[in-house]
N, C-alpha and C. Protein backbone atom coordinates (compact mmCIF):
# COMPACT_ATOMS: atom_id res chain seq x y z
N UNK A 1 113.27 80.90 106.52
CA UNK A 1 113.00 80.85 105.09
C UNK A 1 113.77 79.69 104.47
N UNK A 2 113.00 78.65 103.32
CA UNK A 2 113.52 77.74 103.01
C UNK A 2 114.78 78.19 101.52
N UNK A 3 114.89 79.26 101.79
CA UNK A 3 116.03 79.36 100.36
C UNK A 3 116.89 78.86 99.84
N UNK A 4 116.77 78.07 98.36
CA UNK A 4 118.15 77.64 97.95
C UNK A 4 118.32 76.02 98.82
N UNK A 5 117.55 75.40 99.63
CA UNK A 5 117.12 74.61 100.31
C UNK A 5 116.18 73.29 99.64
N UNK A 6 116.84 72.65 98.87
CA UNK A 6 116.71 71.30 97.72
C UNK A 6 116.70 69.82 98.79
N UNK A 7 115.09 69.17 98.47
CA UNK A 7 115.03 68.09 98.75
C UNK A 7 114.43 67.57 100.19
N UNK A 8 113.99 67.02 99.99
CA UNK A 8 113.11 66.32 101.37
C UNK A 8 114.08 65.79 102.31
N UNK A 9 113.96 65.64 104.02
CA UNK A 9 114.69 65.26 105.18
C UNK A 9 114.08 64.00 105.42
N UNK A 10 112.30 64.09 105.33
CA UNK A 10 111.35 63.09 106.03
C UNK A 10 112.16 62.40 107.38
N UNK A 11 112.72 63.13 108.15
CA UNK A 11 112.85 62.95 109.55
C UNK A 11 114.01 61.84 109.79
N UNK A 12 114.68 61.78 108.48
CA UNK A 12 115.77 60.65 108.37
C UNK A 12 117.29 61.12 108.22
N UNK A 13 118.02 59.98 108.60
CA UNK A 13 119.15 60.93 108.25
C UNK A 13 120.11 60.48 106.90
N UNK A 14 121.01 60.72 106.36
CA UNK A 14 121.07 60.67 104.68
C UNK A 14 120.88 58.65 104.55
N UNK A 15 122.11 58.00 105.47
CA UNK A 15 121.63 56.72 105.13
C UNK A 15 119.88 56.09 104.61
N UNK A 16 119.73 56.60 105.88
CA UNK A 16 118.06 55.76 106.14
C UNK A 16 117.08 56.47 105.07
N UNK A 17 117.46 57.80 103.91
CA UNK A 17 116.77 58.55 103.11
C UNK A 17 117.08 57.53 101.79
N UNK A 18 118.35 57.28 101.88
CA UNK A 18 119.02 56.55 100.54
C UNK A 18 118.13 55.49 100.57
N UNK A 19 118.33 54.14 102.01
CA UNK A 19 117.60 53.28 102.15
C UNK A 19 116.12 53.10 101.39
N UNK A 20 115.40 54.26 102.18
CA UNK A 20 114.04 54.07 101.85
C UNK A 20 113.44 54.76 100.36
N UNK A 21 114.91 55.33 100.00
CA UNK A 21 114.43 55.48 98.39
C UNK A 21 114.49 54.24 97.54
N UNK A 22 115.55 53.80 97.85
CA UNK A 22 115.91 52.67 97.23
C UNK A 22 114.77 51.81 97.24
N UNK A 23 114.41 51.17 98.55
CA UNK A 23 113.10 50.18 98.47
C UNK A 23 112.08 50.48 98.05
N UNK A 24 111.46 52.01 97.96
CA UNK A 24 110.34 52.46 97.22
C UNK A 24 110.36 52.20 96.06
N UNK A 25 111.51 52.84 95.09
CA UNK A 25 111.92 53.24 94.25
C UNK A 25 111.89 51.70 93.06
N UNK A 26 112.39 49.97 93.93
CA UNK A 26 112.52 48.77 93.88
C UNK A 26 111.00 48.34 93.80
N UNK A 27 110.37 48.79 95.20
CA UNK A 27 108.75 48.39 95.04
C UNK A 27 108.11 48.91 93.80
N UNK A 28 108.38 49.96 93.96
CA UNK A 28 107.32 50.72 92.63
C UNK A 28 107.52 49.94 91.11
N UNK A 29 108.87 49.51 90.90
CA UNK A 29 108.76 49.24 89.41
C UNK A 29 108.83 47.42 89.58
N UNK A 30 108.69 47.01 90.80
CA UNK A 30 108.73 45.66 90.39
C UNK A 30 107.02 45.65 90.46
N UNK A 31 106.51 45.92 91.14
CA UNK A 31 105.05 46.02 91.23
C UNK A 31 103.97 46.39 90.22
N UNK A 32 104.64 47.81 90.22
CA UNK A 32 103.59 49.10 89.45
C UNK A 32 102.78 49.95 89.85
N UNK A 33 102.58 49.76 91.34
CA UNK A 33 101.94 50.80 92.20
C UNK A 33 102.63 50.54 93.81
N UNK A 34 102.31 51.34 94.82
CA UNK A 34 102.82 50.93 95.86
C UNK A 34 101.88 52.16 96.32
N UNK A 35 101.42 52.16 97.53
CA UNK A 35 100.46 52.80 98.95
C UNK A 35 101.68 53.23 99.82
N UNK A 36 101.41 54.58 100.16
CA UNK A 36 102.50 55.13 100.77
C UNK A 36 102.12 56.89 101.04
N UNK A 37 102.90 57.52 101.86
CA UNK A 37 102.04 58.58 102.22
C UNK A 37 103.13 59.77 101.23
N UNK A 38 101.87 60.88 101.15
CA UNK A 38 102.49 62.00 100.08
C UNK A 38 103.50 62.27 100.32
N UNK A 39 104.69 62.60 101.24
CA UNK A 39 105.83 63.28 101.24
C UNK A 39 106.85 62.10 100.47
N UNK A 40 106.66 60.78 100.90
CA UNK A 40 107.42 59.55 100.19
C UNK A 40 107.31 59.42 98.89
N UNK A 41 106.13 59.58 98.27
CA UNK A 41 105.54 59.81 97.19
C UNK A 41 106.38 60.83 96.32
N UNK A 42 105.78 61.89 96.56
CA UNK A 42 107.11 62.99 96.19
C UNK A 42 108.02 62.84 95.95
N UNK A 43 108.88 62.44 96.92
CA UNK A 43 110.45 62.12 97.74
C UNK A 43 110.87 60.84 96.51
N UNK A 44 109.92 60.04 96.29
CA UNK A 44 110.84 58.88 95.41
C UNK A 44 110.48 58.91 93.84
N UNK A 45 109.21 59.68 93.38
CA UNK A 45 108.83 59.97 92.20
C UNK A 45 109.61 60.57 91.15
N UNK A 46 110.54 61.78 91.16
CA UNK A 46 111.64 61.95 90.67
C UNK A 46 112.48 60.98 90.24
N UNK A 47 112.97 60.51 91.32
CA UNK A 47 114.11 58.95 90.94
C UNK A 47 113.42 57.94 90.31
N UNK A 48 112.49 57.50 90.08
CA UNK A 48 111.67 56.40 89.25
C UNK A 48 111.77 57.33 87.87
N UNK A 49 111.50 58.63 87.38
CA UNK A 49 111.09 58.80 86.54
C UNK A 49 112.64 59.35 85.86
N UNK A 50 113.35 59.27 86.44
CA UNK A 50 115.08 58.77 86.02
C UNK A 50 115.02 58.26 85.76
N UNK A 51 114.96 57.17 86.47
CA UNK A 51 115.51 55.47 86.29
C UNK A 51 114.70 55.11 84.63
N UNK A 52 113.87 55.73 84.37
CA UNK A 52 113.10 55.29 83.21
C UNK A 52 113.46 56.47 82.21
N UNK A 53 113.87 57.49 82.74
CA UNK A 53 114.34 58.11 81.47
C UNK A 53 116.08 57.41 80.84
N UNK A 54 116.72 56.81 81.79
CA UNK A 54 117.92 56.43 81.61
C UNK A 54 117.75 55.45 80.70
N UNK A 55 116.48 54.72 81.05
CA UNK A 55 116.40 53.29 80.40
C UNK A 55 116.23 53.82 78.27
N UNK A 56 115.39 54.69 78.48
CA UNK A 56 114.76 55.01 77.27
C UNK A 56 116.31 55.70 76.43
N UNK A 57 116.97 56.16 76.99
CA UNK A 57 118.09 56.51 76.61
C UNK A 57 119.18 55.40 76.17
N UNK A 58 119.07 54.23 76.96
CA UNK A 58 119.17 52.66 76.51
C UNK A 58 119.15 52.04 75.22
N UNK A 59 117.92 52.54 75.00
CA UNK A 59 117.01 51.88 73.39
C UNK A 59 117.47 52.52 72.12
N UNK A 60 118.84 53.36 72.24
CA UNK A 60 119.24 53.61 71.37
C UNK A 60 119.99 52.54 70.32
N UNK A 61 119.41 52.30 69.09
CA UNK A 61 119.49 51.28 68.08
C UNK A 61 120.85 51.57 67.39
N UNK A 62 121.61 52.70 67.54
CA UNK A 62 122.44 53.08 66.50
C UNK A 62 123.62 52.84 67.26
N UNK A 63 123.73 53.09 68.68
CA UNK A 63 124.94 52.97 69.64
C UNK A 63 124.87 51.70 70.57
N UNK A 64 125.24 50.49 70.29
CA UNK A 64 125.33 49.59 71.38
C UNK A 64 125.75 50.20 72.75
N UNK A 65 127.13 50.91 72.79
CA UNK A 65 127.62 51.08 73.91
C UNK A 65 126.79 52.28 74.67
N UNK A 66 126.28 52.93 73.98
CA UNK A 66 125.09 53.75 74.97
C UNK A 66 124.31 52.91 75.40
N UNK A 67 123.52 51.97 75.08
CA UNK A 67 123.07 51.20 76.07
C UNK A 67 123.20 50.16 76.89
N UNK A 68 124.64 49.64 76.85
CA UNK A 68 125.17 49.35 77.94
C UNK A 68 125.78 50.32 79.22
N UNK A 69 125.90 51.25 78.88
CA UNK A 69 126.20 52.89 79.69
C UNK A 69 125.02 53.07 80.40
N UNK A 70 124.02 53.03 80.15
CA UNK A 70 122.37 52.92 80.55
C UNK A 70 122.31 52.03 81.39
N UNK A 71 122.64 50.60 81.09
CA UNK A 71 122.23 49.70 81.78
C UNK A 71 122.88 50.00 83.10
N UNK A 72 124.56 50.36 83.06
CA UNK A 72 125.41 50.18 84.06
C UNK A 72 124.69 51.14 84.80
N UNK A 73 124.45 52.62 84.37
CA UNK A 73 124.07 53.56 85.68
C UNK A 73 122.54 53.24 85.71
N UNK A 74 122.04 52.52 85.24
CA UNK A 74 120.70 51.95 86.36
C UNK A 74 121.02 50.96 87.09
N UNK A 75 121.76 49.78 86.81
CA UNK A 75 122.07 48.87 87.92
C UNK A 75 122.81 49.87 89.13
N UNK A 76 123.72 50.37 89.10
CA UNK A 76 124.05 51.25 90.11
C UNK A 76 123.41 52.06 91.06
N UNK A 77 122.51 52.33 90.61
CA UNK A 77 121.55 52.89 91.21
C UNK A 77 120.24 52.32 91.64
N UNK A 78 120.05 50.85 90.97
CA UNK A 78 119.41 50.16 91.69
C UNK A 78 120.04 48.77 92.34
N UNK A 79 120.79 49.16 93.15
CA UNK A 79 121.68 47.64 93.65
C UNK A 79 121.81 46.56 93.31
N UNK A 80 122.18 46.85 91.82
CA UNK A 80 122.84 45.87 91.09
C UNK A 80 121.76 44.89 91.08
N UNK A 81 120.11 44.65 90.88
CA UNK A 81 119.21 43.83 90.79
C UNK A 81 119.24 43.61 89.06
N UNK A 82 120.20 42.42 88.93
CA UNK A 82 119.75 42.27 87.61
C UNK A 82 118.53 41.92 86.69
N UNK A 83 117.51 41.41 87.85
CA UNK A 83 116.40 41.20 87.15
C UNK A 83 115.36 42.48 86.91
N UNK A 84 115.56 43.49 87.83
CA UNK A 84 115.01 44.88 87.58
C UNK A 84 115.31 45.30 87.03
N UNK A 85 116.72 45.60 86.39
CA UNK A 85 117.35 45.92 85.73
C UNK A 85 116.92 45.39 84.39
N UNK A 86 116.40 44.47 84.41
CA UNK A 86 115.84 43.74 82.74
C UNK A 86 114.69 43.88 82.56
N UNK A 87 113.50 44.05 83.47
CA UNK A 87 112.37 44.78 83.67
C UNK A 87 112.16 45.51 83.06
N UNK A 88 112.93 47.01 83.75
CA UNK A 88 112.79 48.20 83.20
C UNK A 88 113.28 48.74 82.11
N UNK A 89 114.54 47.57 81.57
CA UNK A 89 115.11 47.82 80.09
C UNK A 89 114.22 47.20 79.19
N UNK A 90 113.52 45.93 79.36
CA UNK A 90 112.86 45.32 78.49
C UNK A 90 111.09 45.34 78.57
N UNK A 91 110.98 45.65 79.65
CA UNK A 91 108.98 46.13 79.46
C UNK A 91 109.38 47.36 79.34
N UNK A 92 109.64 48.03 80.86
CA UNK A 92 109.39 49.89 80.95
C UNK A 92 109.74 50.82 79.72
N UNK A 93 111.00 50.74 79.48
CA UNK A 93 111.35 51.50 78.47
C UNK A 93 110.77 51.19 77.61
N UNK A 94 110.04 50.11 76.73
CA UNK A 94 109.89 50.44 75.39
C UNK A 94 108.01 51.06 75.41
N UNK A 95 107.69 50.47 76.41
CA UNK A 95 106.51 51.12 77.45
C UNK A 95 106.08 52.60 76.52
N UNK A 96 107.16 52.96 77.50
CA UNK A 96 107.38 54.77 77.57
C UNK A 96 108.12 55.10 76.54
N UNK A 97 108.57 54.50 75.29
CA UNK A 97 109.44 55.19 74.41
C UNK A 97 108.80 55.97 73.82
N UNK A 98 107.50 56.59 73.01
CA UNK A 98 107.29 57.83 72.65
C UNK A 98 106.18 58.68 73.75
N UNK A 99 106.71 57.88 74.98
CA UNK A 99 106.02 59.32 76.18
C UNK A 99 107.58 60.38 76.15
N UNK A 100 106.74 61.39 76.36
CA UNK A 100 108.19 62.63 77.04
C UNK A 100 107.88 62.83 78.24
N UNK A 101 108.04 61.89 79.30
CA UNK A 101 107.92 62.04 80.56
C UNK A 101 106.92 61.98 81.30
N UNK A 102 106.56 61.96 82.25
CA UNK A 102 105.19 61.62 83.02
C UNK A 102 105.00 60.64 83.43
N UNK A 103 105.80 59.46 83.68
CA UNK A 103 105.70 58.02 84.05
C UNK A 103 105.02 57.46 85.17
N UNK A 104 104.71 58.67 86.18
CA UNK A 104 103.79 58.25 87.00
C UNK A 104 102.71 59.13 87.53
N UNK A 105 101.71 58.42 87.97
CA UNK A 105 100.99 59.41 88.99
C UNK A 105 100.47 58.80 90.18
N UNK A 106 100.37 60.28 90.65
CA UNK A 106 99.82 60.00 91.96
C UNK A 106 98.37 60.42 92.47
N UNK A 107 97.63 59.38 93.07
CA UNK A 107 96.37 59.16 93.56
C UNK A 107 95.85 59.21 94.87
N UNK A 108 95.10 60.72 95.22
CA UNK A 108 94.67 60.67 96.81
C UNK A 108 93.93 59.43 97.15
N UNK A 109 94.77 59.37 98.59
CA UNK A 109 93.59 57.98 99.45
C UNK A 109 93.59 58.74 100.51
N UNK A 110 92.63 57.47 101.14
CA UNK A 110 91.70 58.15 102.62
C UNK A 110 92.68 58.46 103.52
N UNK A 111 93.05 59.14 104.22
CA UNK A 111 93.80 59.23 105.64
C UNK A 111 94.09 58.37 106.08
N UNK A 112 95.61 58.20 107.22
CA UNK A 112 95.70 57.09 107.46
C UNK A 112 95.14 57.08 109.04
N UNK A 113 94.58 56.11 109.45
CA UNK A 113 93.48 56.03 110.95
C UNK A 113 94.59 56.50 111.83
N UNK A 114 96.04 55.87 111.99
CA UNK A 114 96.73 56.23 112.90
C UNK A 114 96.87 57.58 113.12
N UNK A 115 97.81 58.72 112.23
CA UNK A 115 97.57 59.20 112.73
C UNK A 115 97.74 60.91 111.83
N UNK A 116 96.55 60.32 110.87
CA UNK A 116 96.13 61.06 109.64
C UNK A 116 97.26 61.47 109.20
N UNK A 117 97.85 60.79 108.61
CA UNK A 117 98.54 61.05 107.67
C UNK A 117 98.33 61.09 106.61
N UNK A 118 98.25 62.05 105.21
CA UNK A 118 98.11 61.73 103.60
C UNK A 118 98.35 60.90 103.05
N UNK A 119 97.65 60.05 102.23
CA UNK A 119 98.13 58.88 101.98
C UNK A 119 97.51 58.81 100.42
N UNK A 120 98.71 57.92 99.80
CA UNK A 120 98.51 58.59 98.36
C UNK A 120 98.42 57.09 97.76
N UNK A 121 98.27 56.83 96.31
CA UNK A 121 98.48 55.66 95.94
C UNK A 121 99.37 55.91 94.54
N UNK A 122 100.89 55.93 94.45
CA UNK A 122 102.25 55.86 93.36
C UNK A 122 101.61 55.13 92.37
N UNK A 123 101.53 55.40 90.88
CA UNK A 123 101.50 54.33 90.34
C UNK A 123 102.05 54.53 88.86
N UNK A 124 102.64 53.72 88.07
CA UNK A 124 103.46 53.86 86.73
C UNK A 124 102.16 54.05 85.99
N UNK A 125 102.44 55.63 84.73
CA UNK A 125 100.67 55.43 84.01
C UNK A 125 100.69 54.23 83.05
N UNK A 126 99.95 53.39 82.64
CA UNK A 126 99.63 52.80 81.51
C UNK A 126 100.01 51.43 82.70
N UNK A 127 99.80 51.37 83.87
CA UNK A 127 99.85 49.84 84.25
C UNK A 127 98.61 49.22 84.54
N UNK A 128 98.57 48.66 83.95
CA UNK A 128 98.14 46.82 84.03
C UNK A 128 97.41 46.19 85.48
N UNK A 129 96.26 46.03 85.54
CA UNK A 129 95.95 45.78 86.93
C UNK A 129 96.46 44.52 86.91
């Protein structure tokens, strides 16, 4: 029984989980979509829709230093990429400033030939082909 039992393994061990959140997590918002199979999908969708609630928490007009507090724990969490980091403070967030959440979805695709795997297509809503 999975009780009390929080969070995906995907067959990795904590490094190589951090890793491949991180680069998803990097692809997805420098891009705006990324192809990838459902459990990854899942697995990094949460943390994107952080990373953008932090930002929106940013755009506070009344407190400078809250949004430098913002900025710092998103660079931190995205390895210090300052240009993502300006991305998601200066398109994403103001993007999403009167969404309450929902920043992405996800889209069934065909199987993958190898060796059928689910395969989904991530994508930020309101992007831009």
């Amino acid at each position: 029984m999975r009780h009390r039992v929080k969070g995906k393994k995907l067959g990795r061990n904590s490094g190589q989980r951090k890793a491949l959140a991180l680069s998803l997590t990097i692809a997805l918002l420098k891009n705006g979509r990324i192809t990838t199979t459902r459990a990854k999908a899942d697995f990094v969708r949460g943390k994107t829709e952080r990373l953008i609630t932090i930002a929106k928490r940013g755009l506070a007009h009344d407190d400078p230093e809250r949004g430098v507090h913002a900025r710092r724990i998103a660079a931190s969490r995205l390895n210090n990429d300052r240009d993502l980091v300006g991305k998601l403070f200066d398109e994403l967030a103001p993007r999403y400033e009167d969404r309450a959440g929902g920043y992405t979805r996800i889209l069934k695709l065909q199987p993958r030939k190898g060796d059928n795997a689910e395969m989904v297509l991530l994508e930020l809503v309101d992007h831009e082909a």
